[in-house]
C-alpha atoms as a PDB file:
ATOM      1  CA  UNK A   1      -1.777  16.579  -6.379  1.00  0.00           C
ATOM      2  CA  UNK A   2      -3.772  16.432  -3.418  1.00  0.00           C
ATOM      3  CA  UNK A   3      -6.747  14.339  -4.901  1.00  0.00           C
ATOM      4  CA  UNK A   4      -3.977  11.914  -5.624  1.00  0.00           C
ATOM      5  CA  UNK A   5      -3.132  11.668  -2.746  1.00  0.00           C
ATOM      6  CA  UNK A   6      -6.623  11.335  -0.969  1.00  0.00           C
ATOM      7  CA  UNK A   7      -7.602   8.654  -3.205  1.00  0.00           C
ATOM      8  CA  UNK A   8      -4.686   6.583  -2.697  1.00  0.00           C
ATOM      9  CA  UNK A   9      -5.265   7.017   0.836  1.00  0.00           C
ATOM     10  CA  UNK A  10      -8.579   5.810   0.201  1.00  0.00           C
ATOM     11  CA  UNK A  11      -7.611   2.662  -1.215  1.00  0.00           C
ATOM     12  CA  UNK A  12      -4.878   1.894   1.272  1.00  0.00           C
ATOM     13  CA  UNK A  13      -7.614   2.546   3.856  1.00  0.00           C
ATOM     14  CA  UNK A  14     -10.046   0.080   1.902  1.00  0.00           C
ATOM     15  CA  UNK A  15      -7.645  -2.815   1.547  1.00  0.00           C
ATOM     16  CA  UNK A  16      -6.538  -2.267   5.818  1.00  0.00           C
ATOM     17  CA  UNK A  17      -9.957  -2.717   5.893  1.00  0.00           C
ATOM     18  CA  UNK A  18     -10.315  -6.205   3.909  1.00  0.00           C
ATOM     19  CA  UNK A  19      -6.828  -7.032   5.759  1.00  0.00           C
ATOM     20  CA  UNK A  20      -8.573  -6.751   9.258  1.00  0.00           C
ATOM     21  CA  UNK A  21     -11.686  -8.593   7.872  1.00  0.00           C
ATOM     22  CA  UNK A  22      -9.262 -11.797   6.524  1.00  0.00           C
ATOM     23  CA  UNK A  23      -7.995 -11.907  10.153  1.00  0.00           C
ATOM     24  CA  UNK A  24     -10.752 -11.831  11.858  1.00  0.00           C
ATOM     25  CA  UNK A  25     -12.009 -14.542   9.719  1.00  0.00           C
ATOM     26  CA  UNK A  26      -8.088 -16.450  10.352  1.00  0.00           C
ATOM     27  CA  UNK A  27      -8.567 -15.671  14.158  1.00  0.00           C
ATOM     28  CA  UNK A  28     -12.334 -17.310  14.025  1.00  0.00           C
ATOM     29  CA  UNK A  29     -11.142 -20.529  11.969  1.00  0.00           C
ATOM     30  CA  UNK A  30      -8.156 -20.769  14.137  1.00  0.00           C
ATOM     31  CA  UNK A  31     -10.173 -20.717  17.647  1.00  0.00           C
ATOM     32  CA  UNK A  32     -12.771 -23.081  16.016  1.00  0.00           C
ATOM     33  CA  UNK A  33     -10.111 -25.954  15.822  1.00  0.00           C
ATOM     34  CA  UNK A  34     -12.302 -27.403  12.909  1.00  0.00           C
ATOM     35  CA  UNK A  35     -10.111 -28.953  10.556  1.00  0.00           C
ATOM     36  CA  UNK A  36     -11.529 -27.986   7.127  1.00  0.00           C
ATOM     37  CA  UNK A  37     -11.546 -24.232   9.052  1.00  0.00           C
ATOM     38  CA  UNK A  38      -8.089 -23.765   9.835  1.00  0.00           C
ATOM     39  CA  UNK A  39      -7.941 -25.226   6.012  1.00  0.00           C
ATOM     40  CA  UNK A  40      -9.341 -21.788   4.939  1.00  0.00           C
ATOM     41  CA  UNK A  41      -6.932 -20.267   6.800  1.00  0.00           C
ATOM     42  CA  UNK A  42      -4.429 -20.905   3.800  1.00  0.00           C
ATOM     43  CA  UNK A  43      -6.005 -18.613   1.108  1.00  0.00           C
ATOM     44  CA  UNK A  44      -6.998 -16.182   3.384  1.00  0.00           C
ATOM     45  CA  UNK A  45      -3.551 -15.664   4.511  1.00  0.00           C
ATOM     46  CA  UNK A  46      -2.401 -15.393   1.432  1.00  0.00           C
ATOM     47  CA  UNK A  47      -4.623 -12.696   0.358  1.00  0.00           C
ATOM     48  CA  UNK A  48      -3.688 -11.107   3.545  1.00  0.00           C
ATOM     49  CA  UNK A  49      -0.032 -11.216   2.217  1.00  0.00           C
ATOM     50  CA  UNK A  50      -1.276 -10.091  -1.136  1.00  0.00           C
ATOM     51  CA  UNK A  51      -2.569  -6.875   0.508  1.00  0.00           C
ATOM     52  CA  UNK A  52       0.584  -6.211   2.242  1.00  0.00           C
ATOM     53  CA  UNK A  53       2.624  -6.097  -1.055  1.00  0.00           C
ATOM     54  CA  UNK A  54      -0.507  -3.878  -2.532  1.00  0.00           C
ATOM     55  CA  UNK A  55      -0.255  -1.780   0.655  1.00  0.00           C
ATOM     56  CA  UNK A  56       3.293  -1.246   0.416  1.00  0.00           C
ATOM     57  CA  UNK A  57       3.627  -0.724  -3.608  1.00  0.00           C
ATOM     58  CA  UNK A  58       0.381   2.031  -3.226  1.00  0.00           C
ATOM     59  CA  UNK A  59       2.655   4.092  -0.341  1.00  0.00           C
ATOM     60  CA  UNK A  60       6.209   3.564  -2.855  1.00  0.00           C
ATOM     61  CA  UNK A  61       3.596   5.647  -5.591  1.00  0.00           C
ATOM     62  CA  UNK A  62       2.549   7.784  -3.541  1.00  0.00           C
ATOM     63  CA  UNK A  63       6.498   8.927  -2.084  1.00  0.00           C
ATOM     64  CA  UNK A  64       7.964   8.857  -5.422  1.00  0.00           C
ATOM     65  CA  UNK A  65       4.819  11.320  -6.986  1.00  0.00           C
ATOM     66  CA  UNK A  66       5.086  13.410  -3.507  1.00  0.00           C
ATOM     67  CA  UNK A  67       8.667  13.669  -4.067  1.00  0.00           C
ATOM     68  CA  UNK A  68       8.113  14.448  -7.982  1.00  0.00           C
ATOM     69  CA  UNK A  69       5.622  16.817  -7.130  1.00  0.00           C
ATOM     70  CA  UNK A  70       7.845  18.489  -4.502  1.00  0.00           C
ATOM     71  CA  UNK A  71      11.107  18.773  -7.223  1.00  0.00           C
ATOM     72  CA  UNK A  72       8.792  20.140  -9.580  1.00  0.00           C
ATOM     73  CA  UNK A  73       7.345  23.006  -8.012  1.00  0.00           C
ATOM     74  CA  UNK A  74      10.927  23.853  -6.828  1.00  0.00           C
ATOM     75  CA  UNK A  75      11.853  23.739  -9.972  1.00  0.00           C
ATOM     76  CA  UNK A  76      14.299  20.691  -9.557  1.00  0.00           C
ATOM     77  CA  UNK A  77      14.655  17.772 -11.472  1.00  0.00           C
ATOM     78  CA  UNK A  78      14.247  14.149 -10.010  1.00  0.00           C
ATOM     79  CA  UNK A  79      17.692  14.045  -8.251  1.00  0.00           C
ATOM     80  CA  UNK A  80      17.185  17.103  -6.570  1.00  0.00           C
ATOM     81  CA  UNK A  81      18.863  19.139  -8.684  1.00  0.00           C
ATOM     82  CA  UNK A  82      18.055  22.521 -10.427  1.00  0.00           C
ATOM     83  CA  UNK A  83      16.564  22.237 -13.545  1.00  0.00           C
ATOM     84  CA  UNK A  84      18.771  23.367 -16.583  1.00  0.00           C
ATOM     85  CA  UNK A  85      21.769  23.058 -14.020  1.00  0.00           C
ATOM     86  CA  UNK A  86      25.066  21.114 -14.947  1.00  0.00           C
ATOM     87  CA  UNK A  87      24.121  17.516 -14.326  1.00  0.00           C
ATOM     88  CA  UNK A  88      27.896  16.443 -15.184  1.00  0.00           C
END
């Protein structure tokens, strides 16, 4: 459970890292006023945007197999409830 959870902090951590790379490279392109710079800017933000999503799907995996990890060794099924239990 735990290494699980270590390497999808890992690659959270390694696409923050790309994320502040793409804006720093936005930022540069931006300030530069160069037209066929702040051109660049387009894909780059859009990667930028890609990683959020990534970011955000990696931490829904990780909650739903914390919480399945959680009901399991409590011996409750997904809902919360006690395995073998009524579920009516």
């Amino acid at each position: 459970m735990w290494a699980n959870f270590s390497g999808t902090f890992r690659k959270v951590q390694t696409v923050l890292d790309r994320n502040r790379s793409l804006i720093q490279q936005v930022n540069d392109n931006h300030q530069s006023r160069i037209p066929d710079n702040m051109a660049k800017n387009v894909p780059l933000i859009q990667e930028i945007n890609h990683n959020i999503s990534t970011v955000s799907s990696l931490y829904s995996d990780l909650s739903s197999n914390f919480v399945s990890s959680y009901h399991h060794r409590n011996g409750k099924d997904a809902d919360g409830r006690r395995d073998g239990g009524n579920k009516a």
